[in-house]
Structures are given as C-alpha cells and as structure tokens.
Protein backbone atom coordinates (compact mmCIF):
# COMPACT_ATOMS: atom_id res chain seq x y z
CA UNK A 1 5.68 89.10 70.98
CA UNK A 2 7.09 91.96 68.75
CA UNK A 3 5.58 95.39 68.91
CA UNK A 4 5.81 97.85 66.13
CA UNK A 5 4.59 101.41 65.60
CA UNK A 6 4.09 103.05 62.74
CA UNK A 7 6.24 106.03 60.39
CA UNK A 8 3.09 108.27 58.94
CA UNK A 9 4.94 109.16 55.52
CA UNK A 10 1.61 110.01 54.10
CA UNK A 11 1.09 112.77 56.62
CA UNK A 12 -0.57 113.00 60.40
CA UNK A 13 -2.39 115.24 62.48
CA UNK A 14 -5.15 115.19 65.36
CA UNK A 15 -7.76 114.51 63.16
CA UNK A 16 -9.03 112.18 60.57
CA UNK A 17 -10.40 113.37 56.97
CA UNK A 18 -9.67 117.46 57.51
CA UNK A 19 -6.02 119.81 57.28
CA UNK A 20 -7.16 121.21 61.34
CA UNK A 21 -4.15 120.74 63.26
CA UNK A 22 -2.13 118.43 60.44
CA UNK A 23 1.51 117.96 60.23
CA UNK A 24 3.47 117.43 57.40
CA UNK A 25 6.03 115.38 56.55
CA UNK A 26 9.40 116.27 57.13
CA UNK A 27 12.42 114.51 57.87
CA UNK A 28 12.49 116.65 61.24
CA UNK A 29 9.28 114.59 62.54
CA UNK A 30 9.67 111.22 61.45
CA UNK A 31 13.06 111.46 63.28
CA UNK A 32 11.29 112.30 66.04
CA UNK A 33 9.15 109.19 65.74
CA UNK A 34 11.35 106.67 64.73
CA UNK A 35 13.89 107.92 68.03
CA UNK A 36 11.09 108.07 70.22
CA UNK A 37 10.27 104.03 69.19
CA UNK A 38 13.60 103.29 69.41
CA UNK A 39 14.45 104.61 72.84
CA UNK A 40 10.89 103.33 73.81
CA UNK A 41 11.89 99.32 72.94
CA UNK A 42 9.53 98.90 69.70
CA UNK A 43 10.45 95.96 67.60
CA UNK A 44 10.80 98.35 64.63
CA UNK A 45 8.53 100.32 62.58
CA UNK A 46 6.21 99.83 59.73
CA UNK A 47 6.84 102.24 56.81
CA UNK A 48 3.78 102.47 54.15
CA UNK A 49 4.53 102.46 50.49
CA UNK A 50 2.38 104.07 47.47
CA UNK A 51 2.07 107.37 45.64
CA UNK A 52 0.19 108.62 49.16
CA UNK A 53 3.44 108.06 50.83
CA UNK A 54 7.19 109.28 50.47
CA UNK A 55 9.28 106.64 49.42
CA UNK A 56 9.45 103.97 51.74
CA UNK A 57 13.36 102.96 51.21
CA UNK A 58 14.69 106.75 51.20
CA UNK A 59 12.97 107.17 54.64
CA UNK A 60 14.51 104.28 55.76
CA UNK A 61 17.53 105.11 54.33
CA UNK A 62 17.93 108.32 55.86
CA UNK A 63 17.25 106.94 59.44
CA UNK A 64 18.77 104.43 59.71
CA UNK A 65 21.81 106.00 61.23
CA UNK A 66 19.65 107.70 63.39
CA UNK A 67 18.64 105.27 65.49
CA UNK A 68 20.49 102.30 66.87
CA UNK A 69 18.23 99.24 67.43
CA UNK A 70 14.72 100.12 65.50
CA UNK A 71 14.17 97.48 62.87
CA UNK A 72 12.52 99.18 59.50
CA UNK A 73 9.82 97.06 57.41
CA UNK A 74 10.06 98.32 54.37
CA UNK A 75 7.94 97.55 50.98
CA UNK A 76 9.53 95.77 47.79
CA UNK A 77 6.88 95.80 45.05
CA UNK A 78 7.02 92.79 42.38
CA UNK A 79 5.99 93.87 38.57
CA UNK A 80 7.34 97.56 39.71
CA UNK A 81 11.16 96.95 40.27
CA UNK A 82 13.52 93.91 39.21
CA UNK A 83 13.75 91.62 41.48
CA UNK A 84 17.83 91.55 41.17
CA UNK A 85 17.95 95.19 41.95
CA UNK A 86 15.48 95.01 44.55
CA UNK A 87 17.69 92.24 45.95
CA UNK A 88 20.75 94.51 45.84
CA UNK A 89 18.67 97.26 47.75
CA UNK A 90 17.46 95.03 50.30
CA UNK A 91 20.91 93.71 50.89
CA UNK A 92 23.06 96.85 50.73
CA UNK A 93 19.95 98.54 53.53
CA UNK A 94 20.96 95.52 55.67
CA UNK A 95 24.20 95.64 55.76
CA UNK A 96 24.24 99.68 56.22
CA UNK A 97 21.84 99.15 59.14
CA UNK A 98 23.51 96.18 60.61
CA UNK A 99 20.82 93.59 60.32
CA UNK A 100 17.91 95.58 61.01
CA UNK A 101 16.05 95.33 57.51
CA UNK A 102 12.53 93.54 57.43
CA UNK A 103 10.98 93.23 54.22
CA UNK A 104 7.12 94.07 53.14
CA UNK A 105 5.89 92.57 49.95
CA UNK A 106 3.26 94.46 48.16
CA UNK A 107 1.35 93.24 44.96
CA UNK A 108 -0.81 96.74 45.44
CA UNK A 109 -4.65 96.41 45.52
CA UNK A 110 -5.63 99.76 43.78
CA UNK A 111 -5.56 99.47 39.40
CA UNK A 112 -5.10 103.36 39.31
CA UNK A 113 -2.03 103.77 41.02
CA UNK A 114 -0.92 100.41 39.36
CA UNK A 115 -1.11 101.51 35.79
CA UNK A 116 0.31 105.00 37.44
CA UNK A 117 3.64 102.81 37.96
CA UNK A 118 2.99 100.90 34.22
CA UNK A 119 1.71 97.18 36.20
CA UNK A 120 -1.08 96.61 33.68
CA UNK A 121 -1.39 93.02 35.34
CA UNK A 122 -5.18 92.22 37.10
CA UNK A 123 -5.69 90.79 40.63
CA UNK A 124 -4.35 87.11 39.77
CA UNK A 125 -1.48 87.92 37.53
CA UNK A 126 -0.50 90.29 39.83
CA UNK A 127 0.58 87.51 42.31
CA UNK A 128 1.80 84.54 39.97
CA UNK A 129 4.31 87.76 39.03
CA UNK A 130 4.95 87.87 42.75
CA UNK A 131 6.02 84.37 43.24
CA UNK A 132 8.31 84.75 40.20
CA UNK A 133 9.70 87.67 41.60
CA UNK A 134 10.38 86.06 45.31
CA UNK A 135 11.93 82.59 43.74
CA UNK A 136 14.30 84.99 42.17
CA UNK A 137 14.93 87.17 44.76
CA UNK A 138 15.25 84.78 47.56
CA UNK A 139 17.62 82.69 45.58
CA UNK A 140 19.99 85.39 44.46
CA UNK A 141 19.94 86.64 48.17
CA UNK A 142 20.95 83.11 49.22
CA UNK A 143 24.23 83.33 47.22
CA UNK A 144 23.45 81.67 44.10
CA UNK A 145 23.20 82.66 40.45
CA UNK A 146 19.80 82.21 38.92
CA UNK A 147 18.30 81.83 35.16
CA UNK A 148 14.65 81.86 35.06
CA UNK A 149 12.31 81.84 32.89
CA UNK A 150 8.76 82.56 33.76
CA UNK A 151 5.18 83.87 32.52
CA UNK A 152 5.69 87.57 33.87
CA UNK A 153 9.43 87.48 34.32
CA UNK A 154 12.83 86.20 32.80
CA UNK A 155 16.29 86.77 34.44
CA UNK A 156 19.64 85.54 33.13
CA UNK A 157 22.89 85.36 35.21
CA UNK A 158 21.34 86.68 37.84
CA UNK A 159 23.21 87.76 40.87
CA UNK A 160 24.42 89.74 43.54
CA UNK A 161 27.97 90.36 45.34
CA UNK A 162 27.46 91.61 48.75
CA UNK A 163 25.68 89.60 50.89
CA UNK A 164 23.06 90.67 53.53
CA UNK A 165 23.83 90.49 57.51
CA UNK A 166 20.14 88.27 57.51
CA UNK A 167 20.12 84.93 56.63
CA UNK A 168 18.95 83.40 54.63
CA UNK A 169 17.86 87.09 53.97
CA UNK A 170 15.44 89.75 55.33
CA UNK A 171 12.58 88.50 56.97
CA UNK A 172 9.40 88.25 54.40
CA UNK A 173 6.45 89.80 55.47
CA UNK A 174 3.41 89.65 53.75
CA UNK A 175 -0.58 90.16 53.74
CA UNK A 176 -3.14 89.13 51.23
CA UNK A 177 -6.79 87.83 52.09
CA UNK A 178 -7.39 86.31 48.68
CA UNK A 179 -7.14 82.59 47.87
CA UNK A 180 -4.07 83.05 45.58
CA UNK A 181 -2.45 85.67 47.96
CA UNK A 182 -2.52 83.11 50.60
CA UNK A 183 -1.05 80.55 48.09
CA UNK A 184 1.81 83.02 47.81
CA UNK A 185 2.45 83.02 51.37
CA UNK A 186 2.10 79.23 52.27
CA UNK A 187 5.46 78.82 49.71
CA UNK A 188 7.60 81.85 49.96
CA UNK A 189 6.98 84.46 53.47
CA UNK A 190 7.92 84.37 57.07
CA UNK A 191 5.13 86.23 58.60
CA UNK A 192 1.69 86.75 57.10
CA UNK A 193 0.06 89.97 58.02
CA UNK A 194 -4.11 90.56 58.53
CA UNK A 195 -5.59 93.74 59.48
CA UNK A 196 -7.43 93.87 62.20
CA UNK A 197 -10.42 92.02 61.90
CA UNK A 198 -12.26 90.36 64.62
CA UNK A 199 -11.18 87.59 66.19
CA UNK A 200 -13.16 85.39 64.70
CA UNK A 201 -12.32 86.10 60.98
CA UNK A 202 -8.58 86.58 62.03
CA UNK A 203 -8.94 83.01 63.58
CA UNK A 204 -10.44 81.52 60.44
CA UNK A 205 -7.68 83.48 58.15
CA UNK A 206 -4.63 81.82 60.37
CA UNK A 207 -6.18 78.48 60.27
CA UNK A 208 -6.81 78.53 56.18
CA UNK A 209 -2.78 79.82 56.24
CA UNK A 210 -1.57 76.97 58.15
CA UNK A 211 -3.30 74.18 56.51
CA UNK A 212 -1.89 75.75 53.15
CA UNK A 213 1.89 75.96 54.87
CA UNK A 214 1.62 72.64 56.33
CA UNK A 215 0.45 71.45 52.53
CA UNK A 216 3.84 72.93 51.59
CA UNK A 217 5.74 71.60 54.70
CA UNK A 218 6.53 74.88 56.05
CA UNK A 219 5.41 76.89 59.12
CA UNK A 220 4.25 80.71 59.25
CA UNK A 221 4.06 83.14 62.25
CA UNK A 222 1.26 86.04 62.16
CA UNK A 223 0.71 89.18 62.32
CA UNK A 224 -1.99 92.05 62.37
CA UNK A 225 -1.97 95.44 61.91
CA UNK A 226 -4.08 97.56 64.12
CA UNK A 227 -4.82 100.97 64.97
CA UNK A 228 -5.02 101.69 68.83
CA UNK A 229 -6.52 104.70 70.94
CA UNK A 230 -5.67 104.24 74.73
CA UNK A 231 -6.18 106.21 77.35
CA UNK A 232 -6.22 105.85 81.03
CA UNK A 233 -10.25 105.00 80.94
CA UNK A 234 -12.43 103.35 78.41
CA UNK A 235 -14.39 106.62 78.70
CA UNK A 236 -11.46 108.92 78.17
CA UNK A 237 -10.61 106.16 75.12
CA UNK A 238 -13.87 106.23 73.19
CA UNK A 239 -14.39 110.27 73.65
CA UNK A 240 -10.74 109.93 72.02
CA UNK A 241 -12.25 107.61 68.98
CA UNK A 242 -14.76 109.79 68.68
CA UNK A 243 -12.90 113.00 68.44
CA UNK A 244 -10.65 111.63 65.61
CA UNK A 245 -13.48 111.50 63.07
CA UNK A 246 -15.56 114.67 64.40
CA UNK A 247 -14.54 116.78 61.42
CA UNK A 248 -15.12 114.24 58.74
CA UNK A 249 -18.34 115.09 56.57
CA UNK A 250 -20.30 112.52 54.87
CA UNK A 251 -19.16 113.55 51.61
CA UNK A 252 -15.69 112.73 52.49
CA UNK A 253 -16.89 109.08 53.53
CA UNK A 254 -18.81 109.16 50.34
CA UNK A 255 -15.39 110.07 48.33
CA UNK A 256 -13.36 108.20 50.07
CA UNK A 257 -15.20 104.52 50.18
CA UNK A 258 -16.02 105.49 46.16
CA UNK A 259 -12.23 105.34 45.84
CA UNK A 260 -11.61 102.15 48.00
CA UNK A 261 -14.38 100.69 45.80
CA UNK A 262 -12.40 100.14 42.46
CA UNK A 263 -9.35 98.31 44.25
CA UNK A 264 -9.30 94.61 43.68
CA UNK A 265 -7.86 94.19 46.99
CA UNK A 266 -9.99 91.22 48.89
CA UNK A 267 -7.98 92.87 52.12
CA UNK A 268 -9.19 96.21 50.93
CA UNK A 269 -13.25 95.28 50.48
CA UNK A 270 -13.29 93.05 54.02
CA UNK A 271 -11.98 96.54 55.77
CA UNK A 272 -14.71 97.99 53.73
CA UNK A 273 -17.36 95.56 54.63
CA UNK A 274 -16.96 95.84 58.06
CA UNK A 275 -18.66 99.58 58.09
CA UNK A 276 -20.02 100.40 55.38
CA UNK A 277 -19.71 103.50 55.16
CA UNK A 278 -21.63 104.15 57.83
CA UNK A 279 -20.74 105.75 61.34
CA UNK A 280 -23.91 104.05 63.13
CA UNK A 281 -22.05 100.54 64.27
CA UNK A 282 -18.33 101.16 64.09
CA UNK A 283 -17.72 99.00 66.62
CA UNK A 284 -17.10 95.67 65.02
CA UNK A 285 -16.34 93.45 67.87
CA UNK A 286 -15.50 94.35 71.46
CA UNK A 287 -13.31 97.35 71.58
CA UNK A 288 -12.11 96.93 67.86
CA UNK A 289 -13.43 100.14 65.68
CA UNK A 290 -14.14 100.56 62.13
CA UNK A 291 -13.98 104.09 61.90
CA UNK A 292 -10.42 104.86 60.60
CA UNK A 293 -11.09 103.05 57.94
CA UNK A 294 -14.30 105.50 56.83
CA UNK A 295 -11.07 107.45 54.82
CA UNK A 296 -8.43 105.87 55.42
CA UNK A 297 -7.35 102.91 53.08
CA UNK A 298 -5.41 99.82 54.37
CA UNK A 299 -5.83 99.11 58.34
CA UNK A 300 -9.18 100.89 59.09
CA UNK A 301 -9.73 99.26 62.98
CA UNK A 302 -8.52 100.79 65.72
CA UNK A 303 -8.46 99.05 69.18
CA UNK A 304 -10.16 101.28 71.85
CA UNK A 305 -9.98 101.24 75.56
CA UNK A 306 -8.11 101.50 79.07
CA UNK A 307 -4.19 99.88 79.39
CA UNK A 308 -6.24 96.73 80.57
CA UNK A 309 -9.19 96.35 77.72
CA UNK A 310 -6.00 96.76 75.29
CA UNK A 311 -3.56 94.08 76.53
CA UNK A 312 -7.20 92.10 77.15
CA UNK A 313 -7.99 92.16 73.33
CA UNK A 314 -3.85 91.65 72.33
CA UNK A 315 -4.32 88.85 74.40
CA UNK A 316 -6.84 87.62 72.51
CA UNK A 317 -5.22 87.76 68.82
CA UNK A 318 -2.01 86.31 70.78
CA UNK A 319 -4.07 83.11 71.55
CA UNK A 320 -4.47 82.76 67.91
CA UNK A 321 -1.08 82.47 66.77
CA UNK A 322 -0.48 85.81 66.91
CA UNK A 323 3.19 87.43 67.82
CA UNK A 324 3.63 90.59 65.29
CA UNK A 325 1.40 93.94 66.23
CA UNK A 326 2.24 96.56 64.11
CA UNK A 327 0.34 99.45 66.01
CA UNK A 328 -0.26 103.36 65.05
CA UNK A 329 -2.25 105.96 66.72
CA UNK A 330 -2.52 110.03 65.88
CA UNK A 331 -0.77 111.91 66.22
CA UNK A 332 2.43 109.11 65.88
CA UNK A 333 4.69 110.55 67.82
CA UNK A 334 2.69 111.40 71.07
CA UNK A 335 0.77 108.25 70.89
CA UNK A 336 4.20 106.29 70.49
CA UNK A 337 4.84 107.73 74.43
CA UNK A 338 1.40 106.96 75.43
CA UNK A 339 1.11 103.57 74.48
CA UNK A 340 4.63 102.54 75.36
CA UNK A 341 3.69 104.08 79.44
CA UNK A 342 0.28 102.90 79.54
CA UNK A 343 0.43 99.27 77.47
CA UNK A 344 3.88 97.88 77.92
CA UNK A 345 4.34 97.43 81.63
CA UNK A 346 1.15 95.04 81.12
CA UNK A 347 2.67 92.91 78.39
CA UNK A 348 5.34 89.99 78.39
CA UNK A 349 9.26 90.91 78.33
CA UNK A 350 10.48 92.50 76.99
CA UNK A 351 8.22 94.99 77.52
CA UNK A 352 7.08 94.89 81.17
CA UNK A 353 10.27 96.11 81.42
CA UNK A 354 8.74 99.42 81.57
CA UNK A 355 6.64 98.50 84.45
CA UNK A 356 9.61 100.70 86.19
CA UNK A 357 8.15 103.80 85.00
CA UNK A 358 7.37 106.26 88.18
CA UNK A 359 10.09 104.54 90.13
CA UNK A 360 12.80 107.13 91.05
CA UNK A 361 15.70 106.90 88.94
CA UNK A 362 18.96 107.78 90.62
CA UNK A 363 20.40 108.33 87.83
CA UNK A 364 18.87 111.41 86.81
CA UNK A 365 15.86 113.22 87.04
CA UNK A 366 12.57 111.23 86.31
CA UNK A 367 9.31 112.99 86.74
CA UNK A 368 9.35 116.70 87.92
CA UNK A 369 11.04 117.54 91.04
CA UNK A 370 8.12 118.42 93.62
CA UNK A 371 8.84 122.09 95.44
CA UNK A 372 12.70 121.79 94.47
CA UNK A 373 13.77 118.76 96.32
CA UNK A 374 11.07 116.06 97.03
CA UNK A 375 11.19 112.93 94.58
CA UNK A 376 7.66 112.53 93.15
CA UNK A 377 6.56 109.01 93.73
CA UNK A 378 4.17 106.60 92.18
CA UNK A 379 0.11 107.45 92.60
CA UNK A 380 -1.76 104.81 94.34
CA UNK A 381 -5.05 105.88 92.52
C-alpha cells in the first residue's frame, strides 16, 4: 500500500468556494508540506497541473532538494510538449532527485484551457495523440533512437543521452474513465488512477481495466484519489465536512458545475453526476462525500469519519485491487499531521510504524513535559 498526500499549487485555506482564512501559494508553504510528508513516511506527493495551478515540474524542481525520500508525481501533457523534450525533463528530474520521479499523464478534459495551450484536438484525438506520444517517449527513455511517424505526431532521430535512475523509466500513472482512455492504459501505464467513486463503480472500472490489460498481456495496479476529513469521532468528522462548504453560496455551485459542464472529461461528468449540484445527498456511499466536488474540479469525494471508519472504507478499495491512495485534506499541511497520527498506526507497514506515537521517546522530548519533569504518557480513553 502506498500513501500519498497532496501539494495544493492552486491555493488552500479552511474553507471551500470563499478567500476567509485562504493561503496562498508560496514556496515557503509547500515546503512546509512536502517536509512535513516526508518526515511523516508518505509515499510521495501528488502535484496538480493546469492554468489553476503553478507549474507542476518547477515545484518539483525546487523541492526536490528539500526533502530526502518524498517521491513527486508530476504531470507530462501529450499534444502540449514534445515528447523527446518531455523525455529529457523526466529523465534529468530523476536523476537530480535520485530516483524519486513518478510520472502523471494528462490528456486534459476541459476544451478552454486546451485551446488556451493551442491543443485544438477533441476528446478521441486527444488520446490516439497520447499513445503516440508514450510509444515515443517510453522508447527513447529505454535507450533507443526512434523515427515515427504517426497521425498527430512525427519524430526523426529521436533521442536522449542521459539516462534516468528508473527503469525502464518513471513509473506511468494514469486516469481516464472513457472507453479509449482505458485503451490507452491497458497498452502503455503502470498504475491507472480513479477518483473516488463508490466501491461499486470503482470495482466495475478495475475489472473493465484488467480484462483490457490481460487482452494486451500485461498487468496494471490501481489507484484512487480521494479527499479525506478525519477526526477523532465520526461526529467531530462530519461537523468537519460540513464546515468546509458553509461559506459556499448556491451561485458559486451554479458557476462552478456550469464550468465543469463543457469539459469532455467522462472522469469529470461521473464526479459531476454523483451530486448534482445539489447539497441535499452528498453522501454517495458510506462515508464517501460528494461535496468537494460542488467547486472543485477533478477529485470531488472526500472520505469522512473516525481513524477506524477511514482505514474501514481503505480497506474496502484495497480489496479491489487497490494499493495507490493519493489523499488531501484542508488545510494540507495540518491535515498531513492529522491523518498521518490518527490513520497510519491502523494501516499495514510501513505505516503502523507510527503506532509508536505517545510512547516516550528517550531520545528527546515527545509530547509536552507535564509540571517540568513528569513524562506524559499514552491516554487510555
């Protein structure tokens, strides 16, 4: 099981939908994030790409030598870049980090911002580009020296010096609910990625992905992405869920799911169908809720409850097939802590490791001293 959390380049706060109690981004914070994930024992981090978002490979550029064993999943985006250069990026990032480089691949689901970036391609073009791009790219990151010529894309001599650490390269990740998307995966990814639907559609999505990977001869591993609110109760957990979205007016919704309505993102319009746009039955399944996604685009469930209900309903996608969990929770860097203390001494190693925390550590000082010189100790409650 690999945990991830989450680098909020597109801004965080408190509070969905309003500027209350925001914080920017700054360099200063999403150091603070990434550290705190590394020193916690996350699996890496997830880093968001679009014009919402600083650039995902700067970020990760700049802290990478900040941090020591965080691995960074970063976005490559076929029709936008070439896939040689974008080759030479990835491969130059992983040796610089020393090996810690995962790789995203967007085909982007929203026309606008597409056409923003000069991709005139629709929904289906979009990914036959893709798996041009990846034949390339995987190829030239093996080692060899490619000429291709293709519908969407046509490379000659194509190459690059410097190998990455990876190999055969960076780990593809990769999520797409449509048909063709899942084509794509079957032939060229490592992991394909869902959002977090209920169990049942996520169950139904992993078998359709195997069958198409087994057509192929190949294997896949899974994994979801997933908002999570925790808190030491399921009461404490929903009042939490609840609080996020108090300040967001039903014109926002109304803005917001009139944007998400022109992408041609299947991913995108099963979020949206979950919902909506209503906040009368947000919860979607047992302790899975739909109302991040009222605004937000992307991953719009959140899972909701006590340390317990949480690891329960992991549990439950992990019985699936599932063994990536890219996680997030506002504000990032506090809810980095609280997940890390209250979820991973409940989960597998590595990360019932931290089943230690509220020992006393000899070492140094862990928890407050009590009246100057009595070690606190672990609450029986």
């Amino acid at each position: 099981m690999n945990i991830f959390w989450f680098l909020p380049t597109h801004g965080d706060g408190h509070f969905l939908g309003t500027s209350e109690q925001a914080r920017p981004v700054s360099l200063q914070y999403l150091r603070q994030i990434a550290q705190a994930a590394d020193y916690l024992g996350y699996y890496g981090v997830l880093i968001p790409t679009g014009r919402s978002c600083e650039d995902s490979w700067v970020v990760a550029s700049a802290l990478t030598p900040l941090t020591e064993k965080l691995r960074f999943l970063v976005a490559i985006r076929p029709g936008i870049i070439s896939p040689t250069v974008s080759a030479r990026q990835a491969a130059t990032l992983d040796r610089l980090s020393n090996g810690r480089l995962l790789i995203n691949v967007v085909s982007g689901g929203d026309p606008d911002e597409n056409s923003g970036d000069g991709l005139f391609l629709d929904h289906t073009e979009r990914y036959e580009a893709a798996d041009e791009f990846l034949q390339i790219w995987r190829k030239v990151l093996q080692g060899e020296t490619v000429d291709f010529s293709g519908r969407h894309l046509n490379v000659k001599n194509a190459k690059i010096l410097y190998p990455p650490i990876q190999k055969p390269y960076p780990p593809l990740y990769f999520g797409g609910s449509s048909d063709i998307a899942q084509d794509l995966a079957a032939k060229q990814v490592d992991v394909y990625l869902t959002w977090g639907e209920p169990p049942s559609a996520v169950a139904e999505k992993i078998a359709q992905m195997r069958k198409k990977a087994a057509e192929q001869g190949r294997e896949v591993k899974f994994g979801i992405r997933l908002h999570v609110i925790v808190r030491r109760t399921n009461e404490e957990a929903w009042a939490a869920a609840h609080q996020l979205i108090e300040h967001i007016s039903d014109e926002t919704i109304a803005k917001a799911q009139a944007s998400f309505a022109r992408f041609d993102s299947v991913g995108q319009q099963r979020m949206a169908a979950l919902h909506g746009g209503k906040r009368d039955q947000l919860e979607v399944s047992p302790n899975l809720w739909a109302g991040v996604g009222l605004v937000r685009g992307g991953a719009g469930t959140a899972l909701v409850g006590d340390p317990q209900t949480i690891v329960e309903r992991i549990k439950e996608y992990a019985d699936l097939g599932i063994d990536s969990f890219i996680f997030s929770g506002y504000p990032h860097l506090e809810e980095a802590y609280r997940f890390a203390e209250l979820v991973f001494p409940l989960l597998p190693e590595p990360y019932s490791k931290y089943a230690q925390f509220g020992q006393t550590n000899l070492t140094g000082p862990f928890g407050e001293m009590i009246a100057n010189d009595v070690l606190p100790t672990q609450s029986n409650k």
